[in-house]
C-alpha atoms as a PDB file:
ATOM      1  CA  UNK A   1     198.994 173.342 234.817  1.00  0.00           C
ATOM      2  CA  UNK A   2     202.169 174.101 232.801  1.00  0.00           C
ATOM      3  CA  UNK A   3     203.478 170.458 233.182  1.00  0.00           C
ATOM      4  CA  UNK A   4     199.887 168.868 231.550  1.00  0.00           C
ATOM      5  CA  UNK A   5     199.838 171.262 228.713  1.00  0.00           C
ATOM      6  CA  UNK A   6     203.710 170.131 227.943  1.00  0.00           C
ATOM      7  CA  UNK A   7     202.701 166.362 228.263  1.00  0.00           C
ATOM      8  CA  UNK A   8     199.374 166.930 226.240  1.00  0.00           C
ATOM      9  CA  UNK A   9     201.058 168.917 223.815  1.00  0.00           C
ATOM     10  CA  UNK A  10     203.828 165.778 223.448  1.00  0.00           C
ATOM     11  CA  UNK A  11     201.543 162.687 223.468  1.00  0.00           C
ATOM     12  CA  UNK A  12     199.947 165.094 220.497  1.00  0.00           C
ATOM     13  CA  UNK A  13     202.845 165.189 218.606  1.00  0.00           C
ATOM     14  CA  UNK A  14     203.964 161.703 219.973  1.00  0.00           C
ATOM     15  CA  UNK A  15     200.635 160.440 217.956  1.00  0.00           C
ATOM     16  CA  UNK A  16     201.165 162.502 214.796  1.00  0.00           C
ATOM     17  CA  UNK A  17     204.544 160.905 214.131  1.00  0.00           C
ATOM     18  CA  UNK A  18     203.399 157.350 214.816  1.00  0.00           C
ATOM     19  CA  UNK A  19     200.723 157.921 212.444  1.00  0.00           C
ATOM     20  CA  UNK A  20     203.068 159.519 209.564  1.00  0.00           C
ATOM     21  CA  UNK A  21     205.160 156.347 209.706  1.00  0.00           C
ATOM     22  CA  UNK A  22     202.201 153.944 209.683  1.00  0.00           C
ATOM     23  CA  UNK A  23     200.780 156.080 206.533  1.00  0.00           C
ATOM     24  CA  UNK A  24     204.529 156.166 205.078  1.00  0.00           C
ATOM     25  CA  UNK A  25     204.860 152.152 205.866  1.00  0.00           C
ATOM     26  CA  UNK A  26     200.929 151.822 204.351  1.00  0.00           C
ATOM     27  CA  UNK A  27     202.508 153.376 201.263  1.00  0.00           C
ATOM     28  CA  UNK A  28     205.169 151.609 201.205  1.00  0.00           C
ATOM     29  CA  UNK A  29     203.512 148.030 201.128  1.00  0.00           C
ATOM     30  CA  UNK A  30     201.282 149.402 198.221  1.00  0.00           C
ATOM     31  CA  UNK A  31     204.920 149.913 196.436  1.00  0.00           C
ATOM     32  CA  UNK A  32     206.162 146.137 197.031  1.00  0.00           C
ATOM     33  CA  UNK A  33     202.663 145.000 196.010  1.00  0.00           C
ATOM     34  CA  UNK A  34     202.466 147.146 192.626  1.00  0.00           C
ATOM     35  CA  UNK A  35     206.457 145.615 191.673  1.00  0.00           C
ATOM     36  CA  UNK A  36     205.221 142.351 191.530  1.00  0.00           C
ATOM     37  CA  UNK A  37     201.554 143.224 189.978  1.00  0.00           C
ATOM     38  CA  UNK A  38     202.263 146.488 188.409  1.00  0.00           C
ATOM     39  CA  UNK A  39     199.299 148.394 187.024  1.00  0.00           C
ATOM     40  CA  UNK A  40     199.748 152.222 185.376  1.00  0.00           C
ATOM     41  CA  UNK A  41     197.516 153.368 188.016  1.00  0.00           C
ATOM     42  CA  UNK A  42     198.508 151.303 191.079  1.00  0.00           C
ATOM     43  CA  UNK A  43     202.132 152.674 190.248  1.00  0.00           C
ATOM     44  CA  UNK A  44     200.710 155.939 189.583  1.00  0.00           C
ATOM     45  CA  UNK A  45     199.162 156.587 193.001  1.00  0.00           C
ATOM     46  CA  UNK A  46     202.442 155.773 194.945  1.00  0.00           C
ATOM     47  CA  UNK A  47     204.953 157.472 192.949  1.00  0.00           C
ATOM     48  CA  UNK A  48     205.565 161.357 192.375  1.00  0.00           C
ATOM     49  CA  UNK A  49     205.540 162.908 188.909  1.00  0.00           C
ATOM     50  CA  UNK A  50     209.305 164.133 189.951  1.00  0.00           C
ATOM     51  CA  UNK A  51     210.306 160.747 190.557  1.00  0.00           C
ATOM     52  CA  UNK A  52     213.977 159.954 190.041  1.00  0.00           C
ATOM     53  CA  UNK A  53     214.291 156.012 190.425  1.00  0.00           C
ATOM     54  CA  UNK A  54     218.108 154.683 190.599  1.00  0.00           C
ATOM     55  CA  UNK A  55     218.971 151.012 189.982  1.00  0.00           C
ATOM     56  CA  UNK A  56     221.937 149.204 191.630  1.00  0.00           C
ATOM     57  CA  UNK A  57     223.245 148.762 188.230  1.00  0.00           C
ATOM     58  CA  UNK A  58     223.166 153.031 188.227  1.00  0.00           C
ATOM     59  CA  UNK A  59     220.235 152.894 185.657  1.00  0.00           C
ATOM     60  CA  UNK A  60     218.233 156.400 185.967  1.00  0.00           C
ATOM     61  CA  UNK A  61     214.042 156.379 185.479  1.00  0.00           C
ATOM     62  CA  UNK A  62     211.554 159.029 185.792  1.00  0.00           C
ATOM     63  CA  UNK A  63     208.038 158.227 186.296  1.00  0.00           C
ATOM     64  CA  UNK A  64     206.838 157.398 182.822  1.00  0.00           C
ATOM     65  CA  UNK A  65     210.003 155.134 182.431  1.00  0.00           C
ATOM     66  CA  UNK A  66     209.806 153.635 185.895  1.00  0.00           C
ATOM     67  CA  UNK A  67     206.166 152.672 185.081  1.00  0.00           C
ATOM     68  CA  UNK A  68     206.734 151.591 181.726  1.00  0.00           C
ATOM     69  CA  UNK A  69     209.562 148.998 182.689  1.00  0.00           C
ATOM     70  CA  UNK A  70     207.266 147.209 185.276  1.00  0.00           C
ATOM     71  CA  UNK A  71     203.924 147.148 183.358  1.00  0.00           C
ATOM     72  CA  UNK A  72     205.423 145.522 180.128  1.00  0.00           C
ATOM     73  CA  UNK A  73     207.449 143.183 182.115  1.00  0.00           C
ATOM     74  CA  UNK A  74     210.923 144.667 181.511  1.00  0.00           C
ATOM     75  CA  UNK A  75     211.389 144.515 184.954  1.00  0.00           C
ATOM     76  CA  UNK A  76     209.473 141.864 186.339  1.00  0.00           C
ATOM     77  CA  UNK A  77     208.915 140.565 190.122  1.00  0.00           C
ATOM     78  CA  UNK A  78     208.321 137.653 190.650  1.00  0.00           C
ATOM     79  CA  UNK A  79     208.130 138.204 194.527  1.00  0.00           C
ATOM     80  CA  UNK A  80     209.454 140.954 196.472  1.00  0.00           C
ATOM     81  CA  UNK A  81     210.342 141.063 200.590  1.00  0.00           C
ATOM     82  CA  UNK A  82     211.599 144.576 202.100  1.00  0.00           C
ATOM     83  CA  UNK A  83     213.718 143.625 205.094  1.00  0.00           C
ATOM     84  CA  UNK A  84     215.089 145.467 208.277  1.00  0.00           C
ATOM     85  CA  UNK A  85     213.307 148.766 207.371  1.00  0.00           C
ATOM     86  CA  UNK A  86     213.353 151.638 208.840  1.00  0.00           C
ATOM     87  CA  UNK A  87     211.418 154.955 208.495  1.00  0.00           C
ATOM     88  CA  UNK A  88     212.240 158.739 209.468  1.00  0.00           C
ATOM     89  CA  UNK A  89     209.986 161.354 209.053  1.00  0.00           C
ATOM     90  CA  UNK A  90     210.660 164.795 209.357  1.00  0.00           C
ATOM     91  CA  UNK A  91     207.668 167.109 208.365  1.00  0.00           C
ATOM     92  CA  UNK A  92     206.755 166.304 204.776  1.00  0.00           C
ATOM     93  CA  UNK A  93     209.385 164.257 204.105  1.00  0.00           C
ATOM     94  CA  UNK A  94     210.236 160.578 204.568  1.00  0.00           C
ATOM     95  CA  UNK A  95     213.167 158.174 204.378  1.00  0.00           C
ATOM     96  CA  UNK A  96     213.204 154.741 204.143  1.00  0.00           C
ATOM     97  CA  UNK A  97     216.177 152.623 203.959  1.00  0.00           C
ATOM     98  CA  UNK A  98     215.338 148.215 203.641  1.00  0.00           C
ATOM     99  CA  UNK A  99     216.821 145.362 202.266  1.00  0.00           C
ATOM    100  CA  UNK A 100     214.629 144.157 199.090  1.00  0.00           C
ATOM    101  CA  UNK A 101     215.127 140.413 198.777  1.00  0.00           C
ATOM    102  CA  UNK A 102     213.150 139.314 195.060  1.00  0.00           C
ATOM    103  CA  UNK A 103     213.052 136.767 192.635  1.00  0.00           C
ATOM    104  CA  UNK A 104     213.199 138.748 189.306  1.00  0.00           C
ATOM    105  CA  UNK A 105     211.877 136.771 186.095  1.00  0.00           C
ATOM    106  CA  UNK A 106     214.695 137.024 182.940  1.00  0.00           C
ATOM    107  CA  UNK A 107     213.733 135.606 179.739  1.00  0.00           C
ATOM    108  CA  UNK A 108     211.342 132.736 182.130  1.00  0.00           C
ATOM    109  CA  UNK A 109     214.499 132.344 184.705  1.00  0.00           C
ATOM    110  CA  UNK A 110     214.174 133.544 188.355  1.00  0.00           C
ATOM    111  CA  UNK A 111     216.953 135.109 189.913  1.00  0.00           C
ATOM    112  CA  UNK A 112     217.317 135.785 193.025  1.00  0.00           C
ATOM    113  CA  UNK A 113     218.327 139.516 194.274  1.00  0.00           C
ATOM    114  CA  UNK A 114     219.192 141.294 197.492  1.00  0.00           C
ATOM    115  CA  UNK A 115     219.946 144.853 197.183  1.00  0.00           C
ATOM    116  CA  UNK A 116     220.000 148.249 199.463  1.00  0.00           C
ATOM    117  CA  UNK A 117     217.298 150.531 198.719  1.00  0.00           C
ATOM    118  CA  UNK A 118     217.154 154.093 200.067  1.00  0.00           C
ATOM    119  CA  UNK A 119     213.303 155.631 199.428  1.00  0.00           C
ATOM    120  CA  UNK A 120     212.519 159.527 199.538  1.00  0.00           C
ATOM    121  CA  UNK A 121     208.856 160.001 199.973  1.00  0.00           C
ATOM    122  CA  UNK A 122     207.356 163.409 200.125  1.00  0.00           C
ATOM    123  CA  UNK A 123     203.857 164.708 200.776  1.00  0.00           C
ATOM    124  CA  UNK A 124     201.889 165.756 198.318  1.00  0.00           C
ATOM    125  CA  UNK A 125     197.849 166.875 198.320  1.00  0.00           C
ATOM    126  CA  UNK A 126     197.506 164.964 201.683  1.00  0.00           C
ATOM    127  CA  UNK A 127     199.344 161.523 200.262  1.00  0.00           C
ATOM    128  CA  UNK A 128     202.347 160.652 200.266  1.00  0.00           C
ATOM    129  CA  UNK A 129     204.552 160.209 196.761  1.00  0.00           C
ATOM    130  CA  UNK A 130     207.595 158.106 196.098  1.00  0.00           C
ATOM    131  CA  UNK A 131     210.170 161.218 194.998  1.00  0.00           C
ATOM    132  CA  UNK A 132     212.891 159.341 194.770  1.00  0.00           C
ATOM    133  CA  UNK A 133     214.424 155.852 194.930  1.00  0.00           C
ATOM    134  CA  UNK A 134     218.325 154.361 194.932  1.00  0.00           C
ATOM    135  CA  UNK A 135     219.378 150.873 195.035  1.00  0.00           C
ATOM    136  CA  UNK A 136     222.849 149.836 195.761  1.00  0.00           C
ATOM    137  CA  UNK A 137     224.737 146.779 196.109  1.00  0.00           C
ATOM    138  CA  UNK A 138     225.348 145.056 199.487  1.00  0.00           C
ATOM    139  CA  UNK A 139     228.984 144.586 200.464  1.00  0.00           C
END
């Protein structure tokens, strides 16, 4: 009797991880799709109104000036890949660490970037909210 209430009581937990990533990854797909068609409130319901967003170049936004950048086309994506990600969840916290491969639009030229990107998310009200974001140049 023990033993099944151990096993029940891991496949339970087992399940609520799984689905923590696959509502962190969900989130994390609505990100890449809001950088390349960035709306206030499409950017607003994926990102915390703590966020601290960190460019490779060592650039610092918070949420009004992360949002700001994409929607007037500042910063503008013209497509955006996340590559070899991976997600850890501990509680009501999440990090992600991918590679973002983009084509980023400058003055009508496309350039082509790969950078690191390490994303905090944290829970908040039942969703979960980009805290914190840091990009860094690959070796």
């Amino acid at each position: 009797m023990k033993t099944s209430l151990t096993l029940l009581l891991f496949l339970c937990c087992a399940f609520a991880f799984a689905q923590a990533d696959k509502d962190v990854a969900s989130q994390v797909e609505k990100l890449r799709l809001a950088l390349i068609d960035p709306t206030i409130a499409n950017l607003s319901e994926v990102s915390s109104i703590n966020l601290s967003y960190g460019h490779s170049s060592g650039k610092l936004e918070n949420q009004a000036q992360f949002i700001e950048a994409l929607v007037t086309g500042a910063s503008d994506f013209a497509t955006v890949t996340f590559e070899n990600q991976t997600i850890k969840v501990e509680k009501d916290v999440a990090i992600v660490r991918h590679t973002l491969a983009a084509d980023v639009l400058d003055g009508g030229k496309s350039n082509a970037i790969k950078i690191g990107v390490i994303l905090v998310w944290q829970k908040e009200k039942g969703q979960w909210k980009l805290l914190a974001r840091q990009a860094y140049k690959l070796p």
